[in-house]
N, C-alpha and C. Protein backbone atom coordinates (compact mmCIF):
# COMPACT_ATOMS: atom_id res chain seq x y z
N UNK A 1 106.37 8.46 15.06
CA UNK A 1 105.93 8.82 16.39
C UNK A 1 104.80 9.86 16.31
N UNK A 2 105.31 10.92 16.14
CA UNK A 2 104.15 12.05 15.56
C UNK A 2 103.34 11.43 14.73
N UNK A 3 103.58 11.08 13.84
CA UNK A 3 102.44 10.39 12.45
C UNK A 3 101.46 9.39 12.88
N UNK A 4 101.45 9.07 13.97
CA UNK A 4 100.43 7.98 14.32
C UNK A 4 99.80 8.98 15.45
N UNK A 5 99.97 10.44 16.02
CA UNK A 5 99.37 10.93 16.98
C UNK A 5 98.53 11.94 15.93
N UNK A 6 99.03 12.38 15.00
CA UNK A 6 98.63 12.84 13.60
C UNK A 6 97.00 12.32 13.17
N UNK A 7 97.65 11.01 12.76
CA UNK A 7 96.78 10.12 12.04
C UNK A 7 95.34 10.19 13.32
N UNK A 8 95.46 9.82 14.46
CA UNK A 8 94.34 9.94 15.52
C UNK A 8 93.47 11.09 15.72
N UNK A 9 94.13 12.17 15.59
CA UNK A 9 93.91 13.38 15.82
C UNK A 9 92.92 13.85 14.59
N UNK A 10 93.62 13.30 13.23
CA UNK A 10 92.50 13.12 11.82
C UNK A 10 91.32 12.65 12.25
N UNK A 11 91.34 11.16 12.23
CA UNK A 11 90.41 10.75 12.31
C UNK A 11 88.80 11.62 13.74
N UNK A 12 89.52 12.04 14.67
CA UNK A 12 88.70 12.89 15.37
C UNK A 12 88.03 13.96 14.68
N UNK A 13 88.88 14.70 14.12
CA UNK A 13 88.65 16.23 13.27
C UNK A 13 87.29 15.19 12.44
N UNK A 14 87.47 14.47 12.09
CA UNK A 14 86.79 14.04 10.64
C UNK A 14 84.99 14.15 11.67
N UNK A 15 85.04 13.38 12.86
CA UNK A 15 83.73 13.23 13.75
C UNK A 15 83.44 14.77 14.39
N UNK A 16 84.76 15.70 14.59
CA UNK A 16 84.12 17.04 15.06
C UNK A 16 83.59 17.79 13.74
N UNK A 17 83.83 17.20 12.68
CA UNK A 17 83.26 17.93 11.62
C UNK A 17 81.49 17.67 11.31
N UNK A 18 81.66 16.29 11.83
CA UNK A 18 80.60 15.66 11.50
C UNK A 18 79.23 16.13 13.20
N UNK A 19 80.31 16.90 14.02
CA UNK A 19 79.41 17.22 15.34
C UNK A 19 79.04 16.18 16.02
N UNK A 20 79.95 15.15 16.08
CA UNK A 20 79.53 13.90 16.71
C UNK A 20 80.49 14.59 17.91
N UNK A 21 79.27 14.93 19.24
CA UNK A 21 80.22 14.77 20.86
C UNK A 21 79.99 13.48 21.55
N UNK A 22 80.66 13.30 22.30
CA UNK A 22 80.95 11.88 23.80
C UNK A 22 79.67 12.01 23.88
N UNK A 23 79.55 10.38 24.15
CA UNK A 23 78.56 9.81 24.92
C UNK A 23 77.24 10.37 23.91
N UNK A 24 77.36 10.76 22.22
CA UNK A 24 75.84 10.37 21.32
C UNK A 24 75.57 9.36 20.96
N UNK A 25 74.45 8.82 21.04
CA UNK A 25 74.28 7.56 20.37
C UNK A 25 73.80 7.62 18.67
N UNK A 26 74.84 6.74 17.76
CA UNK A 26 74.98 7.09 16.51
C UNK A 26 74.68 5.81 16.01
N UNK A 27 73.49 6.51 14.85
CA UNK A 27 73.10 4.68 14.01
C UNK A 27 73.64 4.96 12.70
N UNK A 28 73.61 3.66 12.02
CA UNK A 28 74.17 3.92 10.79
C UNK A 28 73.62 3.25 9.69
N UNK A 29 72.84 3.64 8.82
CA UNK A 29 72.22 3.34 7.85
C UNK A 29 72.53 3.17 6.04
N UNK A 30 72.23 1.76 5.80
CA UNK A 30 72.86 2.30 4.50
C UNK A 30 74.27 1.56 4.30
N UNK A 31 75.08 0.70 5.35
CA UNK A 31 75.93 0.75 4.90
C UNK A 31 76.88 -0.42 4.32
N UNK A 32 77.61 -0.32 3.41
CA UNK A 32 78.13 -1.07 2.35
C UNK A 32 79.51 -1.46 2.09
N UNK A 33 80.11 -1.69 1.20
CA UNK A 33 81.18 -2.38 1.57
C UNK A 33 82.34 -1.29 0.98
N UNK A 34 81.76 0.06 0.66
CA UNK A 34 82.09 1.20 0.27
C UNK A 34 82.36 2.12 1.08
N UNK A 35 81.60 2.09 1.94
CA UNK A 35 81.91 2.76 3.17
C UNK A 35 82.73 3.20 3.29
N UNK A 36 83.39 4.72 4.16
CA UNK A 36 84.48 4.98 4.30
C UNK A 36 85.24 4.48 5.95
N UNK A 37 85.72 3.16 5.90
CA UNK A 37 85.79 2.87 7.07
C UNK A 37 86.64 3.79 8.33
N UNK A 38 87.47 4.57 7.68
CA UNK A 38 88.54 5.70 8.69
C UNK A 38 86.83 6.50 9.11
N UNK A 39 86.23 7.15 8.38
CA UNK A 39 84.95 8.12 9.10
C UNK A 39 84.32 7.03 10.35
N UNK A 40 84.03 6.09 9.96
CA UNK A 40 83.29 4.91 11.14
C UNK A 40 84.04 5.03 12.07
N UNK A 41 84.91 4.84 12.06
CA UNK A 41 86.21 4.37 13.00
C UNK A 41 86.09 5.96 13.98
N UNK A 42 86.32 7.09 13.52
CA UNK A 42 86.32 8.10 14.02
C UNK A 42 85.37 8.91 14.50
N UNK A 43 83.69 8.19 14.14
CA UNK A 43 82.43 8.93 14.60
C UNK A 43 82.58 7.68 16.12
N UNK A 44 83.10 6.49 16.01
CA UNK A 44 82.69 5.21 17.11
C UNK A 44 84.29 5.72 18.12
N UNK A 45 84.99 6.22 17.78
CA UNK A 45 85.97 6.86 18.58
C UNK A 45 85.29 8.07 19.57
N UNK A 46 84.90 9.03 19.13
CA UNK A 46 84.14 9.83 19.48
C UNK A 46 83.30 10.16 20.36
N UNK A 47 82.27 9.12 20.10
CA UNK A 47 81.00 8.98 20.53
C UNK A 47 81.44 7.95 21.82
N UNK A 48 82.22 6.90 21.76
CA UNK A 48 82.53 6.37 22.67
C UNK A 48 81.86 5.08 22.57
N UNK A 49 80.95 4.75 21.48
CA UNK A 49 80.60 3.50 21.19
C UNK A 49 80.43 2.93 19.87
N UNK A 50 80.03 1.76 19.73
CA UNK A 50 79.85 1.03 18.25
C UNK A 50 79.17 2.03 17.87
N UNK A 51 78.79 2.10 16.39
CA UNK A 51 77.34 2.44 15.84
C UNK A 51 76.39 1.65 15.50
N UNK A 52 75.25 1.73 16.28
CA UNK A 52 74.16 0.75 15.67
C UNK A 52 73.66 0.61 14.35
N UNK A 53 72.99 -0.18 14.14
CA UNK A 53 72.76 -0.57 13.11
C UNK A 53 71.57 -0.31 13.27
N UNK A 54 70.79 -1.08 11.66
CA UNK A 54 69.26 -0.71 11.53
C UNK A 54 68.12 -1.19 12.30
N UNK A 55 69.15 -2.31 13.10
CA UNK A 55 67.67 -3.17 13.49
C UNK A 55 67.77 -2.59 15.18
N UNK A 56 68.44 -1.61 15.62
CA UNK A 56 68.28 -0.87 16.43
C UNK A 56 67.02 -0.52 17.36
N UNK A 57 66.59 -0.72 18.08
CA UNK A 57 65.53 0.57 18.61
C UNK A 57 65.84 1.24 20.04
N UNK A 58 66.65 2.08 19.84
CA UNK A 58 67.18 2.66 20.79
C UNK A 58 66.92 4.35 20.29
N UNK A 59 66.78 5.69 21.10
CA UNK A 59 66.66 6.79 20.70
C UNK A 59 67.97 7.07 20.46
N UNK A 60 68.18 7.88 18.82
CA UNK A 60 68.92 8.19 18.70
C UNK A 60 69.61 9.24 18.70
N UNK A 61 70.78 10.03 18.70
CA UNK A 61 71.26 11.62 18.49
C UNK A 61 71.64 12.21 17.15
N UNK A 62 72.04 10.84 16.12
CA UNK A 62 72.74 11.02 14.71
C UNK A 62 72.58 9.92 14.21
N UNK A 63 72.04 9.93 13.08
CA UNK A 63 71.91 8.92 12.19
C UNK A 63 73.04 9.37 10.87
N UNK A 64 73.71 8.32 10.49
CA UNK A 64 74.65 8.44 9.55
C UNK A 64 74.21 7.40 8.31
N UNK A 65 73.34 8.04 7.60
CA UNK A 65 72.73 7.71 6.49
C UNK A 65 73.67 7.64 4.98
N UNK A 66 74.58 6.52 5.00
CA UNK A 66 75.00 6.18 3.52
C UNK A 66 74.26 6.04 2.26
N UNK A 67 73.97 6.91 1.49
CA UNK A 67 73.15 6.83 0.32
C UNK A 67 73.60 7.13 -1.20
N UNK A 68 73.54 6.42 -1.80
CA UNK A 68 73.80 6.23 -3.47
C UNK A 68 72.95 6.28 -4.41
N UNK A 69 72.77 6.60 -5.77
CA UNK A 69 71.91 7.14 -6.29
C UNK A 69 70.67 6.22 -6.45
N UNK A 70 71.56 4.25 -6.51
CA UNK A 70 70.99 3.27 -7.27
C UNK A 70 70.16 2.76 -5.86
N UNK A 71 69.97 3.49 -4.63
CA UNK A 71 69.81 3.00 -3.41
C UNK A 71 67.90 3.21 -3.12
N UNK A 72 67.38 3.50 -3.98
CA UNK A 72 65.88 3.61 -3.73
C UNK A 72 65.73 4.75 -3.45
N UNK A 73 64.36 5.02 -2.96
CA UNK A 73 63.79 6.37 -2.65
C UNK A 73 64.24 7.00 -1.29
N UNK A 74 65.10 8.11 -1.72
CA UNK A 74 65.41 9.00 -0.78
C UNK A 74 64.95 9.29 0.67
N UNK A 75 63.35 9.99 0.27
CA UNK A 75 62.44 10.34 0.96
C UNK A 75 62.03 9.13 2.04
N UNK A 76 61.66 8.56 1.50
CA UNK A 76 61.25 6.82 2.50
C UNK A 76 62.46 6.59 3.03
N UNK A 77 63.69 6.80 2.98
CA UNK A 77 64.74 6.71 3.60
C UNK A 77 65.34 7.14 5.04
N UNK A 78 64.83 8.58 4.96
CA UNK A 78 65.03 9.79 5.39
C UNK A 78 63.85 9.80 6.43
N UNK A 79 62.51 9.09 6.27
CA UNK A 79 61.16 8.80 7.24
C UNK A 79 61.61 8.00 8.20
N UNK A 80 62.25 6.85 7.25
CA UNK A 80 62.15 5.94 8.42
C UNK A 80 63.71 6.06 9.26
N UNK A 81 64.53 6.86 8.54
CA UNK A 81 65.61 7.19 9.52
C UNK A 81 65.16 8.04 10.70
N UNK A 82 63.54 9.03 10.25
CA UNK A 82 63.77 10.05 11.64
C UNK A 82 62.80 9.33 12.78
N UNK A 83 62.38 7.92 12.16
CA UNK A 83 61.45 7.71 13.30
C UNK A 83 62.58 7.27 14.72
N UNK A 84 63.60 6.87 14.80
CA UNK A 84 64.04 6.39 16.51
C UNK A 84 64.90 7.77 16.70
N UNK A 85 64.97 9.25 16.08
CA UNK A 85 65.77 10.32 16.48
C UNK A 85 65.21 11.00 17.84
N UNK A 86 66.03 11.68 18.16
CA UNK A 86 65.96 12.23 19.33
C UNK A 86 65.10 13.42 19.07
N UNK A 87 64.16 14.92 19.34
CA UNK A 87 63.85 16.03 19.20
C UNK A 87 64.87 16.57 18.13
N UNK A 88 66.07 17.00 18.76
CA UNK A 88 67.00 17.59 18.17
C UNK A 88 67.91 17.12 17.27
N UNK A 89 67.79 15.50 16.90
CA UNK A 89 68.66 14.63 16.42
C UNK A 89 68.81 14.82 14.91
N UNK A 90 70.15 14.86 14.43
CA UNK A 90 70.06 15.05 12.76
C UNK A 90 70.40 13.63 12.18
N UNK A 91 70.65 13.77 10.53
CA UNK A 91 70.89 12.86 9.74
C UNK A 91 72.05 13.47 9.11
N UNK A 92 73.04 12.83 8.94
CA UNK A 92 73.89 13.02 7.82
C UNK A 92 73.82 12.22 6.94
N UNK A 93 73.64 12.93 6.12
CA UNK A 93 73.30 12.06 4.13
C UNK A 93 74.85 11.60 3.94
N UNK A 94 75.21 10.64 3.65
CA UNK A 94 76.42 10.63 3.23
C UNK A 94 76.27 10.05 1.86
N UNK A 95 76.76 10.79 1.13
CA UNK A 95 76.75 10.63 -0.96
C UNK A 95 78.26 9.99 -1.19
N UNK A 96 78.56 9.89 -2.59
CA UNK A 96 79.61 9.84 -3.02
C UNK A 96 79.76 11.68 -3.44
N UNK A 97 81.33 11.67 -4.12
CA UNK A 97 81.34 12.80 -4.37
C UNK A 97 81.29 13.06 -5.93
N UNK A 98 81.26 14.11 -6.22
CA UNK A 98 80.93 13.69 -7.98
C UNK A 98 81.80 13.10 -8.61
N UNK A 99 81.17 12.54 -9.89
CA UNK A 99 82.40 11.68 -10.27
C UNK A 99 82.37 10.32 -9.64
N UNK A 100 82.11 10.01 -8.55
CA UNK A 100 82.23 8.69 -8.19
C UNK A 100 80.63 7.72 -8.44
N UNK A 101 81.41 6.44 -8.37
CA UNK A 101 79.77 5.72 -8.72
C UNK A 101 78.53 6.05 -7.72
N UNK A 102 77.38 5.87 -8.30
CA UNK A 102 76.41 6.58 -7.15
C UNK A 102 76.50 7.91 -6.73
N UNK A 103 77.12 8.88 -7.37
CA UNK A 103 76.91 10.18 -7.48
C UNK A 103 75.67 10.47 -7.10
N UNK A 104 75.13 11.40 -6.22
CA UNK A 104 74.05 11.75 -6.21
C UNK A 104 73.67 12.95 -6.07
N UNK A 105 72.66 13.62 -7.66
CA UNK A 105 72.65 15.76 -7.14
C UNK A 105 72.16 16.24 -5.66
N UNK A 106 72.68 17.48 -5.56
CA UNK A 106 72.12 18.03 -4.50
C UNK A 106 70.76 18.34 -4.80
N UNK A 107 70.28 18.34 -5.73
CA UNK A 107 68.88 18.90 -5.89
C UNK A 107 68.07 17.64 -5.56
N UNK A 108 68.51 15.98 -5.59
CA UNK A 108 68.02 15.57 -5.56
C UNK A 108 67.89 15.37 -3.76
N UNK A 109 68.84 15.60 -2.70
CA UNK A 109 68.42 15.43 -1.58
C UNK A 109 67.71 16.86 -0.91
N UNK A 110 68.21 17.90 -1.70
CA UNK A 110 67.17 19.27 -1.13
C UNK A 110 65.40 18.95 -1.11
N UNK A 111 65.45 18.27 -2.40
CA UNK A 111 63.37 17.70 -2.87
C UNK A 111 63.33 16.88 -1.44
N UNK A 112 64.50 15.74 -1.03
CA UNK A 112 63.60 14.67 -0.69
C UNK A 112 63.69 15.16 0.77
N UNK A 113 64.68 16.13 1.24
CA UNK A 113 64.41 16.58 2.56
C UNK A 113 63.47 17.51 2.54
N UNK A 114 63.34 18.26 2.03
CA UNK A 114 62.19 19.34 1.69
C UNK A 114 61.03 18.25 2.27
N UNK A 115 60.24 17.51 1.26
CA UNK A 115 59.14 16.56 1.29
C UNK A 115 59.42 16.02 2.63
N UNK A 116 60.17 15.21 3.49
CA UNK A 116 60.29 14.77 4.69
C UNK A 116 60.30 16.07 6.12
N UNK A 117 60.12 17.49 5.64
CA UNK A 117 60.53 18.11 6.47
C UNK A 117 61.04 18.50 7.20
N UNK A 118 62.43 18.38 6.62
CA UNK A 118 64.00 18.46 7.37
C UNK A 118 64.23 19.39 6.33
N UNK A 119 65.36 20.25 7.17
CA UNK A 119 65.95 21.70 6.73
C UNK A 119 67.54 20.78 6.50
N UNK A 120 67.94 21.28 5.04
CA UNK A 120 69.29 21.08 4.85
C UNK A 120 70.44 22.20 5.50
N UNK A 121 71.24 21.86 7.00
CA UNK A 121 71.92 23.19 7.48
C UNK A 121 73.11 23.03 7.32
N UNK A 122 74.00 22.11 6.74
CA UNK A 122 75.29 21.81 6.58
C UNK A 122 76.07 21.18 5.22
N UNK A 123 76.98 21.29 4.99
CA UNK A 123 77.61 20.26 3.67
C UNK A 123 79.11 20.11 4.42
N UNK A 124 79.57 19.02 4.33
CA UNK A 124 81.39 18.70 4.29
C UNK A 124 81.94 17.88 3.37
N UNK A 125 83.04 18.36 3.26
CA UNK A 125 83.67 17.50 2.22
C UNK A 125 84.44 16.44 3.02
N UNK A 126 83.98 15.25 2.84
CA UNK A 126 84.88 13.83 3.14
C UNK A 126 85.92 13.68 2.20
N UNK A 127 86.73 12.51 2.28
CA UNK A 127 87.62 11.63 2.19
C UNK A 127 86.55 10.80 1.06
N UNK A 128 86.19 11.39 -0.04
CA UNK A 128 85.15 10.31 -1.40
C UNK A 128 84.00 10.36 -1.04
N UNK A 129 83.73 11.40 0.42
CA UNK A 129 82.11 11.39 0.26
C UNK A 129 81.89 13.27 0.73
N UNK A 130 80.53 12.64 0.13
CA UNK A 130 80.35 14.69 0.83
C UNK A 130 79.00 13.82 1.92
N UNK A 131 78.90 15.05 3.10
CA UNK A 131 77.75 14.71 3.90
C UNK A 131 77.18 15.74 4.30
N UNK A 132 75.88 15.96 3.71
CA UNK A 132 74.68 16.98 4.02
C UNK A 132 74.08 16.50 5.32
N UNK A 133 73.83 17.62 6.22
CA UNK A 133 73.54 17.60 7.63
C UNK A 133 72.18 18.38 7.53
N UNK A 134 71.05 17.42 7.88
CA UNK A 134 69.93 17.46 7.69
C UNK A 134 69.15 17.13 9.56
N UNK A 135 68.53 18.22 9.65
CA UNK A 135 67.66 18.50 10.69
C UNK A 135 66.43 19.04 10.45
N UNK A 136 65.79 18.54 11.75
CA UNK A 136 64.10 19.07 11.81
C UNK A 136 63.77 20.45 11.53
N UNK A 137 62.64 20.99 10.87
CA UNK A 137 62.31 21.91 10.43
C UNK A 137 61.73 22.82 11.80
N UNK A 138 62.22 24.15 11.92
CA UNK A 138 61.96 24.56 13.08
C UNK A 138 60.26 25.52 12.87
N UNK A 139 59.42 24.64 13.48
CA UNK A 139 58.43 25.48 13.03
C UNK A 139 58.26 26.82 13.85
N UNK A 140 57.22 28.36 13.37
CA UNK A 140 57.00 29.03 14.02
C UNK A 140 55.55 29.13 14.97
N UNK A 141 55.98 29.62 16.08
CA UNK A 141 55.09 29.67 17.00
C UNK A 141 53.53 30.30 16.58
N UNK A 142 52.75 29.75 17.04
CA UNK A 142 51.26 30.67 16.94
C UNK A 142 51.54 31.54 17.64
N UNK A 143 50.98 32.35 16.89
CA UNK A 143 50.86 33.77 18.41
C UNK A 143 48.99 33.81 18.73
């Protein structure tokens, strides 16, 4: 009885971790048959709808970017994820965690957000994945 109000209540925590609120629209990139399907399940709980996919063109609030080491260039990844974002809209990188296949360093997504001009402001630990929370670089004003 409890264990299934439990289990719901997880899967939420997992999307408030991830800062997914009601009514964002969330795409999802990247994704494979690896996937962690309980996180899907709980960002599309959340949000209150499917997650789109790539062939999308709708503005988005969160892009949930699945990425592995053997998955191509980062950077080109990360471009063409920020072209349908919103102003304020982030990316979550989602990696494996070390140790698992497709491991991928942090140094290697600090370079490729660096180069794309996104500020790395977050890390969480998943359920076999970690996800770096990557947003626009806040530039400073001219005076």
């Amino acid at each position: 009885m409890v264990a299934a109000e439990d289990a719901g209540k997880s899967e939420v925590d997992v999307a408030e971790r991830l800062d997914i609120e009601p009514d964002m629209v969330v795409q999802e990139l990247g994704w494979d048959e690896d996937v962690d399907d309980a996180l899907r399940a709980s960002v599309e709980q959340r949000c209150g709808s499917e997650l789109l996919d790539e062939e999308a063109d709708e503005v988005v609030d969160v892009v949930l970017l699945w990425w592995r080491d053997d998955d191509g260039d980062l950077t080109d990844a990360l471009l063409d994820a920020m072209a349908p974002m919103a102003d304020d809209g982030v990316i979550w990188v989602l990696t494996p965690k070390t140790g698992r296949e497709g491991y991928v360093e942090p140094s290697d997504i600090a370079e490729a957000a660096s180069t794309s001009n996104l500020a790395q402001t977050s890390n969480v630990n998943l359920d076999g994945w970690t996800g770096t929370r990557l947003g626009s670089r806040k530039t400073k004003s001219k005076r």
